[in-house]
PDB file of N, CA and C in Angstrom:
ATOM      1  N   UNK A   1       1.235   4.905  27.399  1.00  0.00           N
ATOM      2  CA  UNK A   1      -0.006   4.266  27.012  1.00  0.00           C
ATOM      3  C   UNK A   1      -0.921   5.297  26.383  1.00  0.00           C
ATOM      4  N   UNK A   2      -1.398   4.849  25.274  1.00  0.00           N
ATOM      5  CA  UNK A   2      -2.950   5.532  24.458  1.00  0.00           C
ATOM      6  C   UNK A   2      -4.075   5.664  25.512  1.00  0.00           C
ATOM      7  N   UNK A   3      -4.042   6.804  25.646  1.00  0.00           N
ATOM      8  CA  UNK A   3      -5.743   6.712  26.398  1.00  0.00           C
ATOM      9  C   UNK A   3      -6.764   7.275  25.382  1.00  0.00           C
ATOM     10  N   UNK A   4      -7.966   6.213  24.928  1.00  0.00           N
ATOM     11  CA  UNK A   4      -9.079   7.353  23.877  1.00  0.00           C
ATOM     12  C   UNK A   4     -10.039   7.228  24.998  1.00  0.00           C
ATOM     13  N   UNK A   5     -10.844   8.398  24.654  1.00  0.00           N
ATOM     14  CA  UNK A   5     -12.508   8.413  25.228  1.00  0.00           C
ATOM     15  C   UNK A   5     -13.252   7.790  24.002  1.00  0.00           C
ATOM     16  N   UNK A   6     -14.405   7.740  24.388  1.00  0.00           N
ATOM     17  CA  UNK A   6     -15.503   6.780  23.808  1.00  0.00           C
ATOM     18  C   UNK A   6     -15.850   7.919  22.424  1.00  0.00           C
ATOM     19  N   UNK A   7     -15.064   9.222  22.500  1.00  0.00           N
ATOM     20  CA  UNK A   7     -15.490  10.089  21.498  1.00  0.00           C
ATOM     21  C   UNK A   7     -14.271  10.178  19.906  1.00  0.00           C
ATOM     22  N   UNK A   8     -13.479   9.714  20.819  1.00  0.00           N
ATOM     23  CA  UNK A   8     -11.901   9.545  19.866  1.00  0.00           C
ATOM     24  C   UNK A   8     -12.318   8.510  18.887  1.00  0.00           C
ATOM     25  N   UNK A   9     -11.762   8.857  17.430  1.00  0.00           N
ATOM     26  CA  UNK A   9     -12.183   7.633  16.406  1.00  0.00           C
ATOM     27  C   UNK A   9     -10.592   7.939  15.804  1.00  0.00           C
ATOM     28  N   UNK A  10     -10.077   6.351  15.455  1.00  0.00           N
ATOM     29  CA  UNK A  10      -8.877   6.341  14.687  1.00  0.00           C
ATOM     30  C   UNK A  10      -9.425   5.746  13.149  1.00  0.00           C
ATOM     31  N   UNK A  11      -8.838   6.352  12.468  1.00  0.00           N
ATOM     32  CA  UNK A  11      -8.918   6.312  10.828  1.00  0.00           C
ATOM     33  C   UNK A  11      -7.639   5.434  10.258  1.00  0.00           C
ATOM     34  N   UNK A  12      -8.102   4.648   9.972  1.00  0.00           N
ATOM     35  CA  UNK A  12      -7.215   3.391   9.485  1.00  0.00           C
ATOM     36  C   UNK A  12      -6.852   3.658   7.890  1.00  0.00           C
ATOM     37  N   UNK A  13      -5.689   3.977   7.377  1.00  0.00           N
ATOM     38  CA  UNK A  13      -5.656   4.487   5.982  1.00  0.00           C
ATOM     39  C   UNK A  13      -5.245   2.748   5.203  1.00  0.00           C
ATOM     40  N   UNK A  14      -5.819   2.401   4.925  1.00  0.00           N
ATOM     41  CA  UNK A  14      -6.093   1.022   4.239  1.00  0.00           C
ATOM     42  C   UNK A  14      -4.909   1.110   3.218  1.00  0.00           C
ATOM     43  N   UNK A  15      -4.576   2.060   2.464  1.00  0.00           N
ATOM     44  CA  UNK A  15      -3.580   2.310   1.414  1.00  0.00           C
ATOM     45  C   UNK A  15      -1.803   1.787   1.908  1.00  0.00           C
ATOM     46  N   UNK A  16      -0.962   1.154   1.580  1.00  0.00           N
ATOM     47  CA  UNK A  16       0.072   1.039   2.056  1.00  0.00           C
ATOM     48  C   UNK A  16       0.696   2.278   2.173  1.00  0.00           C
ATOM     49  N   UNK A  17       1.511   2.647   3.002  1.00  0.00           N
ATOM     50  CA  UNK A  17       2.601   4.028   3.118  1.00  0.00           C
ATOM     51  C   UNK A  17       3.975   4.080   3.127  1.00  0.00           C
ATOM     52  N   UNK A  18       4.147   5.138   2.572  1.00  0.00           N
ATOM     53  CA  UNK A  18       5.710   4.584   2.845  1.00  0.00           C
ATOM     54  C   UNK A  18       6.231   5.204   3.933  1.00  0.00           C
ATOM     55  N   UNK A  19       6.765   4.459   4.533  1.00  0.00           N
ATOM     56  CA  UNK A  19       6.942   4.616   6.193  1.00  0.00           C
ATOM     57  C   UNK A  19       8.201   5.685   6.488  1.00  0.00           C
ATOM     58  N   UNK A  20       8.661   6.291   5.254  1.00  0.00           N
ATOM     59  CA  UNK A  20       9.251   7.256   5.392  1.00  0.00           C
ATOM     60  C   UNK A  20       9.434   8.654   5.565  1.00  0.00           C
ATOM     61  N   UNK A  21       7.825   8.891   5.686  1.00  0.00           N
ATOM     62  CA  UNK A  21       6.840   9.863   5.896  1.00  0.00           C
ATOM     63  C   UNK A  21       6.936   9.956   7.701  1.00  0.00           C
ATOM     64  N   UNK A  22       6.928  11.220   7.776  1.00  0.00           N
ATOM     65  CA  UNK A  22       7.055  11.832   8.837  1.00  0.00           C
ATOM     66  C   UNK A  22       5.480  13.059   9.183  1.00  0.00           C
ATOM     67  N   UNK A  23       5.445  13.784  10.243  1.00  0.00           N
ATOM     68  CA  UNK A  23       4.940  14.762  10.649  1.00  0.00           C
ATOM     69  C   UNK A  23       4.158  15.315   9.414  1.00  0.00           C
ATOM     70  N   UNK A  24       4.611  16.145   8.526  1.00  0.00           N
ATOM     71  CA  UNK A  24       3.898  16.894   7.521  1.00  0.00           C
ATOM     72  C   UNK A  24       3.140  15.634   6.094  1.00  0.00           C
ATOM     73  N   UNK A  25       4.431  14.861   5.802  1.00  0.00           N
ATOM     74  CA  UNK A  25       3.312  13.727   5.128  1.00  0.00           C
ATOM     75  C   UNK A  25       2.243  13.275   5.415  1.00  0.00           C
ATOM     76  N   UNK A  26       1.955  12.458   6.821  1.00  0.00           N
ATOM     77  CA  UNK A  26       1.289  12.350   6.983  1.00  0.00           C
ATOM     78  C   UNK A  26      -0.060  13.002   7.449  1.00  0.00           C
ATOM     79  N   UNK A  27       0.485  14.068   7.908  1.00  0.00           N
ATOM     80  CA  UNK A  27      -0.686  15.275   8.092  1.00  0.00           C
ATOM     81  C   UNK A  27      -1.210  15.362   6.582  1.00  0.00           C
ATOM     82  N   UNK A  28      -0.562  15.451   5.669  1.00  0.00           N
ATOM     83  CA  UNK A  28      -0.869  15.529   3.630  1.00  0.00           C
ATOM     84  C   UNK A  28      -1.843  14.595   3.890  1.00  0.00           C
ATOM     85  N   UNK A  29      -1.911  13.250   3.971  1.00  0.00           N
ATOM     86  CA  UNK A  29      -3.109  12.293   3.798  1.00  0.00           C
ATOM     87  C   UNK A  29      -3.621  12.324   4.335  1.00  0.00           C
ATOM     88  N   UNK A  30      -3.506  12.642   5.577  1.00  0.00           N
ATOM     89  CA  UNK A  30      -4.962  13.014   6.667  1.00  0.00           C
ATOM     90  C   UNK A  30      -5.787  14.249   6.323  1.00  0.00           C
ATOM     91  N   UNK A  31      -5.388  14.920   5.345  1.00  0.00           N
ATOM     92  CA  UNK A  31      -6.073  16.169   5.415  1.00  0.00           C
ATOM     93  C   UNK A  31      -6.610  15.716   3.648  1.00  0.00           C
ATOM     94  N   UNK A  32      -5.686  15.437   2.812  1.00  0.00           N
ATOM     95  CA  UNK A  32      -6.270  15.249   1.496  1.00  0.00           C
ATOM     96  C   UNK A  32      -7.227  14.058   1.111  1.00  0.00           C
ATOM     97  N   UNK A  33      -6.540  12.862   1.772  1.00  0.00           N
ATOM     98  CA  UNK A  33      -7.385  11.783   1.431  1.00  0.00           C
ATOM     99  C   UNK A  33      -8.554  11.505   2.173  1.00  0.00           C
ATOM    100  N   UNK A  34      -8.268  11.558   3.506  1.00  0.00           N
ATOM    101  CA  UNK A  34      -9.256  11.508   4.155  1.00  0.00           C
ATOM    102  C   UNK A  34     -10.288  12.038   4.678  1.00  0.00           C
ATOM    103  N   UNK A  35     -10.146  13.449   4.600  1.00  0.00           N
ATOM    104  CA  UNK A  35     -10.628  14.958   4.488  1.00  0.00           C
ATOM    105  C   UNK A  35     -11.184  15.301   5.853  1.00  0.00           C
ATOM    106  N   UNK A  36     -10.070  15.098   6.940  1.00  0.00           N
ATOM    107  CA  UNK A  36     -10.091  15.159   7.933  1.00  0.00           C
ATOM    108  C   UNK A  36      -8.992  15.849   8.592  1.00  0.00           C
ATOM    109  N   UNK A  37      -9.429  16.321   9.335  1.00  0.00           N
ATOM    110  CA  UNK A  37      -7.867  17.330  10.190  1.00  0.00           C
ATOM    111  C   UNK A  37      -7.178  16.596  11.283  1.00  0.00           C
ATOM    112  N   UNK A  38      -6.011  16.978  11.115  1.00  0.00           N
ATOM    113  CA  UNK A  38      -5.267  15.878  12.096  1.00  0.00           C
ATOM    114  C   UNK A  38      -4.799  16.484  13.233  1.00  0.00           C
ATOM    115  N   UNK A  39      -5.378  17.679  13.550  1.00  0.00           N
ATOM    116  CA  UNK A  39      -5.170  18.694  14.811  1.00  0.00           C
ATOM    117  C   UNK A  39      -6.663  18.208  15.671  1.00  0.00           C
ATOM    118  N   UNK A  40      -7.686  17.179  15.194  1.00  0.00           N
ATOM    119  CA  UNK A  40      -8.904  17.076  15.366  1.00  0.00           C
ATOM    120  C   UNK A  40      -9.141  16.550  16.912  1.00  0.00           C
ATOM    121  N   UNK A  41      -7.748  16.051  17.328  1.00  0.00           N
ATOM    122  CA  UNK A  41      -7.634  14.992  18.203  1.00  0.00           C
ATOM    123  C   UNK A  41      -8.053  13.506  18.213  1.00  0.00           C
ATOM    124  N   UNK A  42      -8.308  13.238  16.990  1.00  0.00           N
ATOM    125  CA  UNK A  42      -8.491  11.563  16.665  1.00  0.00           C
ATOM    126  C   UNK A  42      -7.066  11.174  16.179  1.00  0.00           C
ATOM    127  N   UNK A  43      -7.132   9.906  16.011  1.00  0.00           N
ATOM    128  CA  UNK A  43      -5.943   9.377  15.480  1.00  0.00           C
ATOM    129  C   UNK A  43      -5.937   8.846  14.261  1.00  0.00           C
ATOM    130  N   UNK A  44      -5.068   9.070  13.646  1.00  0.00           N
ATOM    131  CA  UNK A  44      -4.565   8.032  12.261  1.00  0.00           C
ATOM    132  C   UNK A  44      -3.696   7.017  12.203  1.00  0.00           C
ATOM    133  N   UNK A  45      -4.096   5.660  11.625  1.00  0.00           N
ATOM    134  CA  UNK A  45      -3.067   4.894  11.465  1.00  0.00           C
ATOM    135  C   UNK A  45      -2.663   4.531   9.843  1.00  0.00           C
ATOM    136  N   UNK A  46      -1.745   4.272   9.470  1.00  0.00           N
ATOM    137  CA  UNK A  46      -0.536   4.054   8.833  1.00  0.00           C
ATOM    138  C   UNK A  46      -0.389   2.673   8.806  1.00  0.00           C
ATOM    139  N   UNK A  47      -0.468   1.928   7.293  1.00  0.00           N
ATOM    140  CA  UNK A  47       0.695   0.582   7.808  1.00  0.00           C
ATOM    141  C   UNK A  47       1.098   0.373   6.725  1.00  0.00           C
ATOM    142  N   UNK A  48       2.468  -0.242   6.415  1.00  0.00           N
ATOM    143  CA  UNK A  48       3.087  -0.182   5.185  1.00  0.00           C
ATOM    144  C   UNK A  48       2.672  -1.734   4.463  1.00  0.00           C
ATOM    145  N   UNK A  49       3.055  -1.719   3.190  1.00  0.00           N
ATOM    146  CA  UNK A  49       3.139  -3.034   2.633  1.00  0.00           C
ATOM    147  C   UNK A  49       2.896  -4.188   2.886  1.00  0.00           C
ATOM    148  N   UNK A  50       3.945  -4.601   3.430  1.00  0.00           N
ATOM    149  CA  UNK A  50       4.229  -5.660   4.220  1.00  0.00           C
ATOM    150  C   UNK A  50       3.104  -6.123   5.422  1.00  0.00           C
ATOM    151  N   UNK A  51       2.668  -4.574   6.063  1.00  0.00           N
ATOM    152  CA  UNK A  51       1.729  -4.992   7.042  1.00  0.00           C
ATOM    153  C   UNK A  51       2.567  -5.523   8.324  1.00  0.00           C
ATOM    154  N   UNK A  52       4.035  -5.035   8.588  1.00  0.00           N
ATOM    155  CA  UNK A  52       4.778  -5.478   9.587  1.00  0.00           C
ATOM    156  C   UNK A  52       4.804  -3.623  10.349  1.00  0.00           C
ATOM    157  N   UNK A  53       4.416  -2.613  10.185  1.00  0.00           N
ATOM    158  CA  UNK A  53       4.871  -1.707  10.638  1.00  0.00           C
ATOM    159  C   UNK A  53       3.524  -0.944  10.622  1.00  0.00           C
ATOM    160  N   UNK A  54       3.286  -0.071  11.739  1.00  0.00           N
ATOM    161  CA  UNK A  54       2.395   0.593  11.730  1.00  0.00           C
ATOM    162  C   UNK A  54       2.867   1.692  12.310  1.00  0.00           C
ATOM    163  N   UNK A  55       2.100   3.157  12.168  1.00  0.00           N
ATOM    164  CA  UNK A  55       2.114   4.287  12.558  1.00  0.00           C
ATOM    165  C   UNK A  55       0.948   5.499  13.309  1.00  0.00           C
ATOM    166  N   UNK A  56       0.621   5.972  14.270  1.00  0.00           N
ATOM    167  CA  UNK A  56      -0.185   5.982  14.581  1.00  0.00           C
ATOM    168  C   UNK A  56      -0.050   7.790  14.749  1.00  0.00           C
ATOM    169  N   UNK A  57      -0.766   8.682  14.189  1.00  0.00           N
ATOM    170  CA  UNK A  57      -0.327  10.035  13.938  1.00  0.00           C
ATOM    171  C   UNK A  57      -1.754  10.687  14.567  1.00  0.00           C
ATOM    172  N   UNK A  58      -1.241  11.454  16.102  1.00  0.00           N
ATOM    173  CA  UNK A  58      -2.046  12.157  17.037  1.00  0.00           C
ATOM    174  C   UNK A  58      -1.745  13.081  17.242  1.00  0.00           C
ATOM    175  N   UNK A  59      -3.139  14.269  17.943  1.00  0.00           N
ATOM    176  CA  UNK A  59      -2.605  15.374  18.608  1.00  0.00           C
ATOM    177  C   UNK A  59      -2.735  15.717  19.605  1.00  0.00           C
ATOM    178  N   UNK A  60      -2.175  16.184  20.617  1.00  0.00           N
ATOM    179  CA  UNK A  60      -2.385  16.159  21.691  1.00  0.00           C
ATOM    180  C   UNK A  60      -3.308  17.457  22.410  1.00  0.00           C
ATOM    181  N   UNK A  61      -3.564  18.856  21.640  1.00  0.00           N
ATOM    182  CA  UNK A  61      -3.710  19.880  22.204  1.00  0.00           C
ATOM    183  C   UNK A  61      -2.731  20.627  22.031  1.00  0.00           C
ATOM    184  N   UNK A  62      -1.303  20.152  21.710  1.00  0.00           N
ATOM    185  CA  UNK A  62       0.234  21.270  21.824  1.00  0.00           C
ATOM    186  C   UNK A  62       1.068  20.559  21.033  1.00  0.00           C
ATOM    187  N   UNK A  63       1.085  19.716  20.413  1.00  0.00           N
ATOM    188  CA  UNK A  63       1.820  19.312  18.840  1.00  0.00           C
ATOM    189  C   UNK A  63       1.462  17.711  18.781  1.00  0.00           C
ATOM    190  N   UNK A  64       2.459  17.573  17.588  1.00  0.00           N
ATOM    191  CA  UNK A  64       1.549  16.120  17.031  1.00  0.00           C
ATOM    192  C   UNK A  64       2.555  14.973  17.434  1.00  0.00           C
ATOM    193  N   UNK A  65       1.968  13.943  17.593  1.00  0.00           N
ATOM    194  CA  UNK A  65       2.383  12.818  18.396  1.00  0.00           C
ATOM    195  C   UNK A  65       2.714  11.591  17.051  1.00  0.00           C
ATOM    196  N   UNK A  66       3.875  10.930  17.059  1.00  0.00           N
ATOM    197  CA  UNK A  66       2.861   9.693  16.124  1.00  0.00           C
ATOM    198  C   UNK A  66       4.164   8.596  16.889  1.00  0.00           C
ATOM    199  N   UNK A  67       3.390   7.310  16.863  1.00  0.00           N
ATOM    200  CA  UNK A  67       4.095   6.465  17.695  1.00  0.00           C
ATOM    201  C   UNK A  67       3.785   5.562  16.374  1.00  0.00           C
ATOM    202  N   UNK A  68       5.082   4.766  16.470  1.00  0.00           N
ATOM    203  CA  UNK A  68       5.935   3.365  15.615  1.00  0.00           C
ATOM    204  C   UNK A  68       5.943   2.667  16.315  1.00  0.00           C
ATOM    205  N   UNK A  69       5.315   1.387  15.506  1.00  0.00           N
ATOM    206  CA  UNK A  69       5.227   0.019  15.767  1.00  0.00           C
ATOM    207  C   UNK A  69       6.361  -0.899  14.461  1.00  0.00           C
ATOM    208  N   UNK A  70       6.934  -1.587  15.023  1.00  0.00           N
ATOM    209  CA  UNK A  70       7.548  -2.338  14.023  1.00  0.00           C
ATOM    210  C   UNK A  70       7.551  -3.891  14.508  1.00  0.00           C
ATOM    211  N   UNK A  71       6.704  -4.532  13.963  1.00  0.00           N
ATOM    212  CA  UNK A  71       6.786  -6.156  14.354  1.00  0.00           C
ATOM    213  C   UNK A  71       8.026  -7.122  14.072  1.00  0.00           C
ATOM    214  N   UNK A  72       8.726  -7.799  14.924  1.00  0.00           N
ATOM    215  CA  UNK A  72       9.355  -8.985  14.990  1.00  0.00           C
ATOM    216  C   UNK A  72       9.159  -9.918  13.996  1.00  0.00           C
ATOM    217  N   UNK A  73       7.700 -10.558  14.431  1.00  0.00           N
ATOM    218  CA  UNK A  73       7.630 -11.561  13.806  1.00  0.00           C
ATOM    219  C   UNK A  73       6.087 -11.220  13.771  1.00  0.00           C
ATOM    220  N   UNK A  74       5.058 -11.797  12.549  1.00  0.00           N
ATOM    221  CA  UNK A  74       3.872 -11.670  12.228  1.00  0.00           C
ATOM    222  C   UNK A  74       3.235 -10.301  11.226  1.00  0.00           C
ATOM    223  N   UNK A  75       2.148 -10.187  11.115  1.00  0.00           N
ATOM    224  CA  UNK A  75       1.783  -9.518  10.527  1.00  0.00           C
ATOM    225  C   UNK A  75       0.168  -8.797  11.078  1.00  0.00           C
ATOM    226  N   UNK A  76       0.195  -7.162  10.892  1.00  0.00           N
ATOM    227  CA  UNK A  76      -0.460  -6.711  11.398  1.00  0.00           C
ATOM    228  C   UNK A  76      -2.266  -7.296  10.484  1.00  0.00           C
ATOM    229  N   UNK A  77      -3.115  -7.560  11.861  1.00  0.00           N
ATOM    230  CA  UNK A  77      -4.325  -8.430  11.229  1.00  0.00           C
ATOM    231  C   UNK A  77      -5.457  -7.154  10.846  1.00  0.00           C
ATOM    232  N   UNK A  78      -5.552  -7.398   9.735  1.00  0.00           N
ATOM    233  CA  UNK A  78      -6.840  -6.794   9.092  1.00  0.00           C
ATOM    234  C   UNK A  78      -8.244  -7.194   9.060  1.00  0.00           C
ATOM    235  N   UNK A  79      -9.310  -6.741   9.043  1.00  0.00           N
ATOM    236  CA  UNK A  79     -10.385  -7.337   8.833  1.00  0.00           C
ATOM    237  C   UNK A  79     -11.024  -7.341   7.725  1.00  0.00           C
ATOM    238  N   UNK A  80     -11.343  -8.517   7.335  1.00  0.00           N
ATOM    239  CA  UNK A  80     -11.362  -9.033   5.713  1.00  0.00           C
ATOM    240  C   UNK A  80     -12.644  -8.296   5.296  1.00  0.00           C
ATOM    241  N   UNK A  81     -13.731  -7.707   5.669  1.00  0.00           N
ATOM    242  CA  UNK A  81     -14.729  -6.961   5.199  1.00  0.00           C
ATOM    243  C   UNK A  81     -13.868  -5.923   4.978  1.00  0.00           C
ATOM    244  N   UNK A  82     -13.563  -5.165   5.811  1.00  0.00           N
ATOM    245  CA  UNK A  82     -12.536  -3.881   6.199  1.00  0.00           C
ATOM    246  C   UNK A  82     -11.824  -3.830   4.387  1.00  0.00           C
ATOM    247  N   UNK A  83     -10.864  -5.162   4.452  1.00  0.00           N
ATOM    248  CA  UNK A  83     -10.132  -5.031   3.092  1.00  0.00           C
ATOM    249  C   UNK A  83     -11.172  -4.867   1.869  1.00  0.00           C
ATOM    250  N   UNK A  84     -11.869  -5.860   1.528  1.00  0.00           N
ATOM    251  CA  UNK A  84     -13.181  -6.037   0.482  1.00  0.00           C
ATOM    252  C   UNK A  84     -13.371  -4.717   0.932  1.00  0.00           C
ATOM    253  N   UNK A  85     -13.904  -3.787   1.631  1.00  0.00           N
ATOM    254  CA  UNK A  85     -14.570  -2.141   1.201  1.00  0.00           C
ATOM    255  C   UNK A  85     -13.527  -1.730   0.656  1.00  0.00           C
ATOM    256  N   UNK A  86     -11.953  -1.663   1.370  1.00  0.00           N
ATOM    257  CA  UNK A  86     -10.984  -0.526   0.770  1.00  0.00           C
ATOM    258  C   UNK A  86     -10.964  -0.495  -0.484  1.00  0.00           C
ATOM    259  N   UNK A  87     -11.354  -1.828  -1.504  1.00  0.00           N
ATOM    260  CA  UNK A  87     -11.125  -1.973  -2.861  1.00  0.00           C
ATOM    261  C   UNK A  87     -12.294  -0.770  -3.210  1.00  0.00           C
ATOM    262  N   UNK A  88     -13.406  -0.598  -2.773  1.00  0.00           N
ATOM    263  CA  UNK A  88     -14.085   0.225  -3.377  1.00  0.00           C
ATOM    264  C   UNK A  88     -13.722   1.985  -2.950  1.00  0.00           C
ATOM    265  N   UNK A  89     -13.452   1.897  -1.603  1.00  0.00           N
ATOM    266  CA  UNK A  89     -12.902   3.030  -1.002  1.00  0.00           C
ATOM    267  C   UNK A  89     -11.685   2.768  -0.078  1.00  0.00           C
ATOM    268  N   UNK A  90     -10.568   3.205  -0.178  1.00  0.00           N
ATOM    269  CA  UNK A  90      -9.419   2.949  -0.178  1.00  0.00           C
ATOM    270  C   UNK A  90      -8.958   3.417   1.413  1.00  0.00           C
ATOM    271  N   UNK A  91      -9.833   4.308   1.887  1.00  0.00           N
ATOM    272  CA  UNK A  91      -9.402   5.091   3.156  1.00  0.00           C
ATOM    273  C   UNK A  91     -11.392   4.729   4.367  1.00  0.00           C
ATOM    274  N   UNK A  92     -11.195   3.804   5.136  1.00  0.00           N
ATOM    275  CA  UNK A  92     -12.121   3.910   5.939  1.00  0.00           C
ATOM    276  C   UNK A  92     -11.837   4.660   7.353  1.00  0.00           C
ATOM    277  N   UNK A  93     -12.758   5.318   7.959  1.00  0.00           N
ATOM    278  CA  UNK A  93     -12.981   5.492   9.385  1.00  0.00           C
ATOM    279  C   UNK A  93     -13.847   4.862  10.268  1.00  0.00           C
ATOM    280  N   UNK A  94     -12.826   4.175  11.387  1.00  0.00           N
ATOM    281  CA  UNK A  94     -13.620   3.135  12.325  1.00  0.00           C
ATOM    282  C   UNK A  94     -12.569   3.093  13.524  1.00  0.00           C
ATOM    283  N   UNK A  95     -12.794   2.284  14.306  1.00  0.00           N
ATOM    284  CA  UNK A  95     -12.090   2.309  15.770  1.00  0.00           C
ATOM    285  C   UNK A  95     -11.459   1.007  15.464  1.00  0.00           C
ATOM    286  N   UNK A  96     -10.281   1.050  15.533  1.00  0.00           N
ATOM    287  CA  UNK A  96      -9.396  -0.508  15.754  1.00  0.00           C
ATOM    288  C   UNK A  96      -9.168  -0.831  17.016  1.00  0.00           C
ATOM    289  N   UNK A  97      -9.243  -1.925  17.075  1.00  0.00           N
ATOM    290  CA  UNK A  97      -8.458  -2.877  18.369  1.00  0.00           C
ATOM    291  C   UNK A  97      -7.205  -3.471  17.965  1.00  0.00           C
ATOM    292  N   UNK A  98      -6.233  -2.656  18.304  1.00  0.00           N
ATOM    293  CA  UNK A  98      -4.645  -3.523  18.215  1.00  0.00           C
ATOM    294  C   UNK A  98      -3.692  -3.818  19.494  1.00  0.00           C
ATOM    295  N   UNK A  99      -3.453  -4.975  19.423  1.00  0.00           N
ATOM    296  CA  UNK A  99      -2.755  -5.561  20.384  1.00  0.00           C
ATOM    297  C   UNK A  99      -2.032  -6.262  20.047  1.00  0.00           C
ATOM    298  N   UNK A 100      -0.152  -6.062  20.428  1.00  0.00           N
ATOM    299  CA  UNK A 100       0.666  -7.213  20.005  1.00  0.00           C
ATOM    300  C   UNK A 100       0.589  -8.186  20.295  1.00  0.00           C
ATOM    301  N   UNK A 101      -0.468  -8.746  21.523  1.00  0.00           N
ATOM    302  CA  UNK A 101      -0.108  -9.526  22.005  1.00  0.00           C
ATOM    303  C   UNK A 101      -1.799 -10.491  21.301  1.00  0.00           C
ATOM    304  N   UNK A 102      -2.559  -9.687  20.264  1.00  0.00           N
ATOM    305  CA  UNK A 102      -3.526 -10.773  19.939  1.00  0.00           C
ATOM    306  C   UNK A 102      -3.650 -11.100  18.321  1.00  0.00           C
ATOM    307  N   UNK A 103      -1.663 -10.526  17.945  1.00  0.00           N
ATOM    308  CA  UNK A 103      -1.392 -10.589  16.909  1.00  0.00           C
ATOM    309  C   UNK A 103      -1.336 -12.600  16.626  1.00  0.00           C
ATOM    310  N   UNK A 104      -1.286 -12.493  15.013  1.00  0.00           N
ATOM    311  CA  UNK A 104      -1.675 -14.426  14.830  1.00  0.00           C
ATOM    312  C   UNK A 104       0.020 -14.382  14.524  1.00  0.00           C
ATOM    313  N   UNK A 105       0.503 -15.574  14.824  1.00  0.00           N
ATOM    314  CA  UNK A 105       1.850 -16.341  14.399  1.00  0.00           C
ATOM    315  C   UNK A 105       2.318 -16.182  13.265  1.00  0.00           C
ATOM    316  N   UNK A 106       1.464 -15.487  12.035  1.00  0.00           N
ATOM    317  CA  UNK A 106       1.879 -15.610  10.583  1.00  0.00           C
ATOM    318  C   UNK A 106       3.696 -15.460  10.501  1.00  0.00           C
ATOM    319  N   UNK A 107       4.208 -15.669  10.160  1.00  0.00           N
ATOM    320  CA  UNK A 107       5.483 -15.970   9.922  1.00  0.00           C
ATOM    321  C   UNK A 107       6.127 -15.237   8.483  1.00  0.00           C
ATOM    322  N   UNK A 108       6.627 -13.937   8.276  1.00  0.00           N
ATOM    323  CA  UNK A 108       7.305 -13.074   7.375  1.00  0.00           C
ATOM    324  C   UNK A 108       8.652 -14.042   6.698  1.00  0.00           C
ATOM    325  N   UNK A 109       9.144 -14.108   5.518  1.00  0.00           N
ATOM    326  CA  UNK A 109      10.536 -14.587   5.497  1.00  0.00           C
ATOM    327  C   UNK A 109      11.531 -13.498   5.842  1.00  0.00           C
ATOM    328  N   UNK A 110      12.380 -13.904   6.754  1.00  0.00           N
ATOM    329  CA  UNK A 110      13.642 -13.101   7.100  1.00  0.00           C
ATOM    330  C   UNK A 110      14.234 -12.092   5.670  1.00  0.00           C
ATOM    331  N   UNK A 111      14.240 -10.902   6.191  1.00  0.00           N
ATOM    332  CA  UNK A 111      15.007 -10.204   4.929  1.00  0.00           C
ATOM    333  C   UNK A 111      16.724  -9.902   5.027  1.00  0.00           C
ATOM    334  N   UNK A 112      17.434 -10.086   4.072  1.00  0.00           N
ATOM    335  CA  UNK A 112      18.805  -9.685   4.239  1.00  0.00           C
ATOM    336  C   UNK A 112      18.936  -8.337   4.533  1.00  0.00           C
ATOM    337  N   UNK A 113      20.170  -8.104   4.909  1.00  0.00           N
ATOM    338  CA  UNK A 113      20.673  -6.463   5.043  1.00  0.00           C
ATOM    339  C   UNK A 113      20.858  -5.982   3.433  1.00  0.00           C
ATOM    340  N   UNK A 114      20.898  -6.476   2.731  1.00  0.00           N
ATOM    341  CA  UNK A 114      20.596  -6.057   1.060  1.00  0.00           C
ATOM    342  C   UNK A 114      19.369  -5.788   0.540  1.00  0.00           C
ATOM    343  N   UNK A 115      18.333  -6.635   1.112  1.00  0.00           N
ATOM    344  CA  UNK A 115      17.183  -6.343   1.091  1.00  0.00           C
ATOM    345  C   UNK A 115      16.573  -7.760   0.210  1.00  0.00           C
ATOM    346  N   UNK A 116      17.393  -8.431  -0.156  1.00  0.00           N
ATOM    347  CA  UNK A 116      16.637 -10.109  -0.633  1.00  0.00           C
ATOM    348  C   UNK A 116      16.997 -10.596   0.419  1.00  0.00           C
ATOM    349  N   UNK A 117      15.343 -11.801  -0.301  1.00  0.00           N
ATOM    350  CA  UNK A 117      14.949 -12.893   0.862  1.00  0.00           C
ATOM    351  C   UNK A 117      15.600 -14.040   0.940  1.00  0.00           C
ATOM    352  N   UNK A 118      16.399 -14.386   2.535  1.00  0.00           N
ATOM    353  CA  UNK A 118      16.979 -15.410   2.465  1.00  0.00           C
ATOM    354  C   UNK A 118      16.574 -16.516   1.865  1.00  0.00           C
ATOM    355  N   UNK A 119      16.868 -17.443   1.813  1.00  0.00           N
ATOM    356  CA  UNK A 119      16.890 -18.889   1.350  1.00  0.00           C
ATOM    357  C   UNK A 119      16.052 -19.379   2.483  1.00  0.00           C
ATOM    358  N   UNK A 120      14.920 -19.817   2.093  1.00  0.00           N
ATOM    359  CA  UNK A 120      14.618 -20.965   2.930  1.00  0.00           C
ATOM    360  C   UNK A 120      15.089 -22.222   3.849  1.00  0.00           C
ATOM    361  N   UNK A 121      14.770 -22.025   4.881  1.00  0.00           N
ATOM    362  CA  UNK A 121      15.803 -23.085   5.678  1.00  0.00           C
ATOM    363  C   UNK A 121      14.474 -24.263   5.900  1.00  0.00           C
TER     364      UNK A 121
END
C-alpha cells in the first residue's frame, strides 16, 4: 500500500506515454517536462493512450519505486477541467484520488493478440 503525508503531491503527466519507459525515461520527463526532481519524494503518474494503464514513479529515500496498473476492463477517469487545462499546459501538478474500485464501467473493445480490434459481438 501507498502511504502519502498531507505534504506528498503526485504530478499527473496529462501527455500519453509510452509505457515502455522504464526507471531513467521516466525520471527524463519528470525532470525535463515537469521541472521537477523525482528523487523529491513526490510521485509521478504516467498513463498511456488508451487510458487503460497507469504508472506511478516514486522514491523512497534508497532507490526509485514505480508501480503498474493495468486495467481489465474500463478506463482510467480524468477530470474534464484537468483535460481542458492540459490543452493549454500539457503537464499539471495536483493530488489524485485513484481507486479501482471507483473506476466507471466504460467498456474498451477487446484487442487481438495481433493487435486489431475484434469484431463486434
Amino acid at each position: 500500500m501507498l502511504n502519502f503525508s498531507h505534504q506528498t503531491r503526485v504530478f499527473l503527466f496529462m501527455e500519453p506515454v509510452d509505457m515502455r519507459k522504464s526507471f531513467r525515461g521516466l525520471c527524463l520527463l519528470a525532470e525535463s517536462v515537469l521541472k521537477e526532481d523525482p528523487a523529491s519524494g513526490h510521485w509521478f503518474a504516467f498513463i498511456n493512450r488508451r487510458r487503460d494503464r497507469l504508472k506511478l514513479l516514486g522514491w523512497d529515500g534508497q532507490g526509485f519505486w514505480i508501480w503498474y496498473k493495468r486495467l481489465e476492463s474500463g478506463v482510467i477517469p480524468l477530470d474534464n477541467n484537468a483535460s481542458e487545462q492540459a490543452v493549454k499546459n500539457p503537464v499539471m501538478g495536483k493530488r489524485i484520488g485513484y481507486s479501482s474500485a471507483a473506476l466507471p464501467a466504460a467498456r474498451r473493445p477487446p484487442v487481438s493478440t495481433r493487435g486489431r480490434p475484434h469484431a463486434a459481438v
